[in-house]
Protein backbone atom coordinates (compact mmCIF):
# COMPACT_ATOMS: atom_id res chain seq x y z
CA UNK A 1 0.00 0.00 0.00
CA UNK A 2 2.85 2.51 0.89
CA UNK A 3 4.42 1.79 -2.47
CA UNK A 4 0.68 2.28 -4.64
CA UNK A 5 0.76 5.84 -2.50
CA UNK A 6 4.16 6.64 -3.34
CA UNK A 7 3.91 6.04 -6.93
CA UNK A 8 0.65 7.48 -7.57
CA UNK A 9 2.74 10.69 -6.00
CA UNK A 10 5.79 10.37 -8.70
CA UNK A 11 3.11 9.74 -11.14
CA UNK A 12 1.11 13.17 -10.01
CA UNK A 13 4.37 14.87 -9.56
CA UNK A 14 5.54 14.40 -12.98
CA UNK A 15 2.19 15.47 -14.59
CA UNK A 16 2.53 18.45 -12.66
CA UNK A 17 5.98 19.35 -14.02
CA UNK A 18 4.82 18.42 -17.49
CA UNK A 19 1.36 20.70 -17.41
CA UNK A 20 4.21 23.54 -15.94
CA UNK A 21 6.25 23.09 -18.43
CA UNK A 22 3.85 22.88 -21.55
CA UNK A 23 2.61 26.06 -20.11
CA UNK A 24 5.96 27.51 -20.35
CA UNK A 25 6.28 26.46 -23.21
CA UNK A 26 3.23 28.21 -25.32
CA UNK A 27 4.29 31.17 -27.05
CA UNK A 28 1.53 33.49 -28.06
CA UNK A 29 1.17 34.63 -31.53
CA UNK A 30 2.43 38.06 -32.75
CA UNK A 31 -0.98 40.95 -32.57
CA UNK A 32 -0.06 41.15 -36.54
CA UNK A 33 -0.87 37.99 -37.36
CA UNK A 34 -4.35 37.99 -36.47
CA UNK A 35 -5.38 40.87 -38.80
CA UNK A 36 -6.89 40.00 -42.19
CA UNK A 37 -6.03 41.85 -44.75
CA UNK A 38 -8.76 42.49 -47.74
CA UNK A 39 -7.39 40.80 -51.05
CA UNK A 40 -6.74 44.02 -52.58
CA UNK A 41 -5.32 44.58 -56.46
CA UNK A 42 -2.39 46.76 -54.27
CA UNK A 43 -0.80 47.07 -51.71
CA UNK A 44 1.81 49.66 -49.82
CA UNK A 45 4.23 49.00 -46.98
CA UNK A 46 7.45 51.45 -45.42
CA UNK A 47 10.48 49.48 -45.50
CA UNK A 48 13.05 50.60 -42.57
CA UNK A 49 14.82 52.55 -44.02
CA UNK A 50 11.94 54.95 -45.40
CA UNK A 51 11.19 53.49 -48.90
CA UNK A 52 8.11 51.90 -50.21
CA UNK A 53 7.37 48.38 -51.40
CA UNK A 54 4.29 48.10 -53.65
CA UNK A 55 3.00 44.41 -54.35
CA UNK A 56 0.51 44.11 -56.80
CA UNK A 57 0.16 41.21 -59.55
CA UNK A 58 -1.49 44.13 -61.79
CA UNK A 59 1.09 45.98 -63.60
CA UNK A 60 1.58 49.32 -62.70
CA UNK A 61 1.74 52.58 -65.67
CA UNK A 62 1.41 55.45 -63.22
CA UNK A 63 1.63 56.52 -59.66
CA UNK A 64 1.42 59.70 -57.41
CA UNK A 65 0.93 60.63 -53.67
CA UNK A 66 -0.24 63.53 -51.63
CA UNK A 67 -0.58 63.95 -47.87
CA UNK A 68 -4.34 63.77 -48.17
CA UNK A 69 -6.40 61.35 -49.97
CA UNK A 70 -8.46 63.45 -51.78
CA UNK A 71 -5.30 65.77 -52.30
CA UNK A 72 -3.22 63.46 -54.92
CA UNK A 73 -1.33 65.63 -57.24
CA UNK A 74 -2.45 63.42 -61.22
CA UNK A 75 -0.14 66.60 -62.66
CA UNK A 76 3.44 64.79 -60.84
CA UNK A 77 3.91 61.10 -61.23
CA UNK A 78 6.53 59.75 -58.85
CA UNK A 79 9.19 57.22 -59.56
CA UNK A 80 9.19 53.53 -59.46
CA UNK A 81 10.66 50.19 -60.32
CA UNK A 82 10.58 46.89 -60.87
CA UNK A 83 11.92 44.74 -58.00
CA UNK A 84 10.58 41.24 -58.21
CA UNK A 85 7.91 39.89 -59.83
CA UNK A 86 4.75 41.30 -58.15
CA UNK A 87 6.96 43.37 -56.32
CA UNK A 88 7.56 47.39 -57.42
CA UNK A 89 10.40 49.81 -55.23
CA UNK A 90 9.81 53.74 -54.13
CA UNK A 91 12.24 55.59 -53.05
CA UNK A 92 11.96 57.63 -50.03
CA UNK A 93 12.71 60.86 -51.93
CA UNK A 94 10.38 60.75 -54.61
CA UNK A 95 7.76 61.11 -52.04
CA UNK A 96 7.25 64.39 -50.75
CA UNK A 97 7.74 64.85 -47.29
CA UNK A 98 4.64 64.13 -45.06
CA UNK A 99 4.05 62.12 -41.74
CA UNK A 100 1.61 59.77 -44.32
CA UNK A 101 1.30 59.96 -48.15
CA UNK A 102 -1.35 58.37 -49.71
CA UNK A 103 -0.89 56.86 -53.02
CA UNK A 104 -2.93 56.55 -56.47
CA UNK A 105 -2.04 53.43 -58.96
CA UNK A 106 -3.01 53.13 -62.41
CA UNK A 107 -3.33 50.00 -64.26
CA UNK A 108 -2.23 49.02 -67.61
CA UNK A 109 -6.40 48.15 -67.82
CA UNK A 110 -7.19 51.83 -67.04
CA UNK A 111 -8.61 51.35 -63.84
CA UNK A 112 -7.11 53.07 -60.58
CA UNK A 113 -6.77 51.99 -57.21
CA UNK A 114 -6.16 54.80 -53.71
CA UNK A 115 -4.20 52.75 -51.20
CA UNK A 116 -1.70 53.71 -48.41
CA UNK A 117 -0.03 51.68 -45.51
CA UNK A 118 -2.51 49.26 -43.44
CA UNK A 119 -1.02 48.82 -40.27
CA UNK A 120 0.51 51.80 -38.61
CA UNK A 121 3.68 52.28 -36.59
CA UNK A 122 1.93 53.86 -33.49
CA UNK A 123 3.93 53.52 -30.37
CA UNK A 124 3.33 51.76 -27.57
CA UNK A 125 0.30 50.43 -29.50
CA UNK A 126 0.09 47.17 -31.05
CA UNK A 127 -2.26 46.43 -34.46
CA UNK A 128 -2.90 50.13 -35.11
CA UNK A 129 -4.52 49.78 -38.85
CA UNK A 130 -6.62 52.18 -40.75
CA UNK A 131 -9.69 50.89 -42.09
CA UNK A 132 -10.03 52.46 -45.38
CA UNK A 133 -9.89 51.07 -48.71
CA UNK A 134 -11.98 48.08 -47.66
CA UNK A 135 -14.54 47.58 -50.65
CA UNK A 136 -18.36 47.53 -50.19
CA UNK A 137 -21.31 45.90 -51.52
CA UNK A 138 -22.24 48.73 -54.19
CA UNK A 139 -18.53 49.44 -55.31
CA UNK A 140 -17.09 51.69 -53.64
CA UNK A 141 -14.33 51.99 -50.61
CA UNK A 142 -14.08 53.28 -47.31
CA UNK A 143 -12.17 56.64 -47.14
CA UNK A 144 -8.82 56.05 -45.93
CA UNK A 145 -7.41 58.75 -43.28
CA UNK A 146 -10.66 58.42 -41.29
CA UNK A 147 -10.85 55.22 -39.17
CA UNK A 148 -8.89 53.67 -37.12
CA UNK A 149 -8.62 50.49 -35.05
CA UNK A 150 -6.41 49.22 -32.51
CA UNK A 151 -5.33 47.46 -29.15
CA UNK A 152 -5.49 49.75 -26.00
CA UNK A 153 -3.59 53.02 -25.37
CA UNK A 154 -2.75 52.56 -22.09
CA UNK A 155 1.06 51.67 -23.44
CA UNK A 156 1.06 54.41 -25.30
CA UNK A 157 4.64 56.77 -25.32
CA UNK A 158 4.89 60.35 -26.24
CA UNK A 159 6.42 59.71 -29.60
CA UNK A 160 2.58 57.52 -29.99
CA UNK A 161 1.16 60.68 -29.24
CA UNK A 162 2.98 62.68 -31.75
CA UNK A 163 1.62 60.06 -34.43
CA UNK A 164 -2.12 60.83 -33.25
CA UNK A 165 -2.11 64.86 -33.83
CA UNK A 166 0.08 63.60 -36.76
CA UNK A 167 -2.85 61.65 -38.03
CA UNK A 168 -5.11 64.51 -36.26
CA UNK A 169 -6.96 61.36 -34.26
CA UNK A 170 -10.77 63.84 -33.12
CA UNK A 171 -12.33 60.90 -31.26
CA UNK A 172 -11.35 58.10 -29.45
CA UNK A 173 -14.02 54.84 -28.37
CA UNK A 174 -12.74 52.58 -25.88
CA UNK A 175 -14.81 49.07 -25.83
CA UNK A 176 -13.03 47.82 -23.14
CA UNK A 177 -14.32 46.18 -20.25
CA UNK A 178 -14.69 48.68 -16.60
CA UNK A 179 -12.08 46.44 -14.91
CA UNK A 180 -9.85 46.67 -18.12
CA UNK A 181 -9.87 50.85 -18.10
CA UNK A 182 -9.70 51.05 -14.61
CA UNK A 183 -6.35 49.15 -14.62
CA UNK A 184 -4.76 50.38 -17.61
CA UNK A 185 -6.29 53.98 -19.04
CA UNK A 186 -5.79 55.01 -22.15
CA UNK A 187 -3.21 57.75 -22.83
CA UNK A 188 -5.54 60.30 -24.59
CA UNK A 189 -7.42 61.27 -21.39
CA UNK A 190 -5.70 64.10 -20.42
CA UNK A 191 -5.64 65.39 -24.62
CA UNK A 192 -8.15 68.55 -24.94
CA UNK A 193 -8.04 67.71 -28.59
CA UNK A 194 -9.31 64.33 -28.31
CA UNK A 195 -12.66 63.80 -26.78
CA UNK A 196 -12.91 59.69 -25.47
CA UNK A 197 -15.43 57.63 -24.87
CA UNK A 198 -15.94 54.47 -22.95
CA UNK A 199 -18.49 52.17 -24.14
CA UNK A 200 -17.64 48.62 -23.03
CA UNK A 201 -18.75 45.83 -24.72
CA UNK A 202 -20.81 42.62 -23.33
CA UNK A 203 -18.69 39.89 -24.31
CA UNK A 204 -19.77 35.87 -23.98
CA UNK A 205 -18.68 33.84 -20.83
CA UNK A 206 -17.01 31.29 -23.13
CA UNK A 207 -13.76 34.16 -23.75
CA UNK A 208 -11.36 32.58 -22.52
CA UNK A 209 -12.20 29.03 -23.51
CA UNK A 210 -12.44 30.19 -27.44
CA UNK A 211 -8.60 32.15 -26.85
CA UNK A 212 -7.14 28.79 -25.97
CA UNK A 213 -8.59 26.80 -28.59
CA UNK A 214 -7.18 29.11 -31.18
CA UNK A 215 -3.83 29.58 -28.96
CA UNK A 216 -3.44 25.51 -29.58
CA UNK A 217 -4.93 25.53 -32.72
CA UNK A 218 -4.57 28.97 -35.59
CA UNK A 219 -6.81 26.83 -38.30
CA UNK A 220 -9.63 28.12 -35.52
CA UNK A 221 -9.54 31.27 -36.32
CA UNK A 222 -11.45 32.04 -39.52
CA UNK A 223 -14.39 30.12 -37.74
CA UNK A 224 -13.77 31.58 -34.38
CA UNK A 225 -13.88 35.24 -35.54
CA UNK A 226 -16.92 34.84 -37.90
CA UNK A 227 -18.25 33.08 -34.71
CA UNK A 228 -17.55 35.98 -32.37
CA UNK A 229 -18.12 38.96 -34.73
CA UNK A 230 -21.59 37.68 -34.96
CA UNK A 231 -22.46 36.81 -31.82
CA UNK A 232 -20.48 39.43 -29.75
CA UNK A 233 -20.55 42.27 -32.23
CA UNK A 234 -24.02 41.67 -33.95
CA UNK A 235 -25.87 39.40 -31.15
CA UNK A 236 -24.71 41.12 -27.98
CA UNK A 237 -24.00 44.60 -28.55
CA UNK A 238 -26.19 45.75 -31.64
CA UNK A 239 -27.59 48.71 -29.63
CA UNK A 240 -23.87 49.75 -28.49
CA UNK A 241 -22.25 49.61 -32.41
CA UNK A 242 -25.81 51.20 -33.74
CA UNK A 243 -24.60 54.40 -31.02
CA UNK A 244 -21.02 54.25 -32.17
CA UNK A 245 -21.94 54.19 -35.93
CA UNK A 246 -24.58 57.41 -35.12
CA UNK A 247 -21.52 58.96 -33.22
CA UNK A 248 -18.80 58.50 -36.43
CA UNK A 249 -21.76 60.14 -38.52
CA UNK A 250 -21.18 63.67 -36.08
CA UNK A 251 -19.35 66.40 -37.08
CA UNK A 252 -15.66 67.15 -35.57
CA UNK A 253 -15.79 63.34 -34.99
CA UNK A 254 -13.47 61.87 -37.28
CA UNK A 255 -10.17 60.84 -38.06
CA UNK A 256 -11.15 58.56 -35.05
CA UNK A 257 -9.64 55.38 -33.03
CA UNK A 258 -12.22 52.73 -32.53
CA UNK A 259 -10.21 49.91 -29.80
CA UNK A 260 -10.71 46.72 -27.69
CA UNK A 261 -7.83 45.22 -25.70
């Protein structure tokens, strides 16, 4: 009997040091990797050291930039070339200087296509993307320059802050959860420019359960988002995004930050 009792603690010891160390062990995916990006005919990223890198399988005949989207100078074509297949090269200084240029390609097809950098380099801030240029049902695209989303900005540094009068951020909507602000505040508080709101979503009981199936297992996570944009965005808190969509629509609201955790 004393050697069942002493076994069956070896045996419980070591599954303790294994669940320890599996936990150790899990290493949590970047906050990039969980955006999805729309499958557009182009797309813009800064390189380090300032350049541009346009991807597009279309072949380009003509681009320009502006610091405003609806600014775009068609009279001044700026230079390009050919890098890779799919892959086109800007240099930094044949963009004119301006905390964000915006960009207009034209196709050897005729058509034309706005686009600028998705995901922002905010700091202190992790997936700080601008919504625009996402297509919709009749055609056209959202505005870029207008709409922003995010993590929290309770990390965020002074040289984050500089970015948001950069971007000249009006409005800021924090979804978080009471216990969430409370322990972390965003940064923007104290900012007379910036007016912030709290309005914290209701989200399901089964959270934390549905962030460790897709921690164990990223094919989840097309299902699981469809899953909880329906159920926690459309379901839960239809009255709450039918107040923030009414509040976007109010003038000296936007460029605005829209942000969960």
């Amino acid at each position: 009997m004393p050697g069942l009792l002493i076994a069956g603690l070896v045996i419980a010891g070591a599954i303790g040091v294994w669940y320890i160390r599996s936990k150790a062990s899990v290493r949590f995916p970047a906050p990039e990797s969980f955006i999805i990006l729309p499958d557009d005919k182009a797309r813009i990223t800064r390189l380090d050291n300032g350049d541009y890198q346009l991807k597009t399988a279309h072949h380009p005949t003509a681009l320009f930039a502006g610091d405003q989207p609806d600014s775009i100078d068609l009279n001044r074509p700026i230079a390009f070339e050919y890098k890779a297949p799919e892959v086109w090269h800007i240099p930094a200084n044949a963009v004119a200087a301006t905390p964000r240029p915006y960009f207009l390609v034209q196709f050897e097809d005729g058509s034309a296509l706005k686009i600028a950098e998705r995901i922002l380099n905010v700091e202190g801030v992790a997936n700080f993307r601008d919504i625009g240029g996402y297509a919709a049902a009749n055609g056209k695209r959202i505005r870029w320059g207008l709409y922003y989303r995010s993590g929290m900005l309770g990390e965020l540094t002074e040289r984050g802050r500089g970015t948001l009068r950069d971007l000249n951020i009006r409005w800021v909507c924090d979804l978080r959860l009471h216990e969430e602000v409370t322990q972390n505040p965003d940064r923007v508080r104290d900012n007379p420019n910036i007016r912030y709101s709290h309005k914290p979503l209701t989200t399901p009981d089964d959270t934390r359960q549905r962030l460790q199936a897709l921690l164990f297992d990223r094919s989840e996570l097309s299902r699981l988002m469809l899953e909880s944009y329906t159920q926690v965005f459309l379901d839960d808190n239809a009255q709450l995004y039918g107040e923030l969509l009414r509040e976007l629509l109010q003038p000296g609201t936007l460029p605005a930050v829209v942000h969960c955790t």
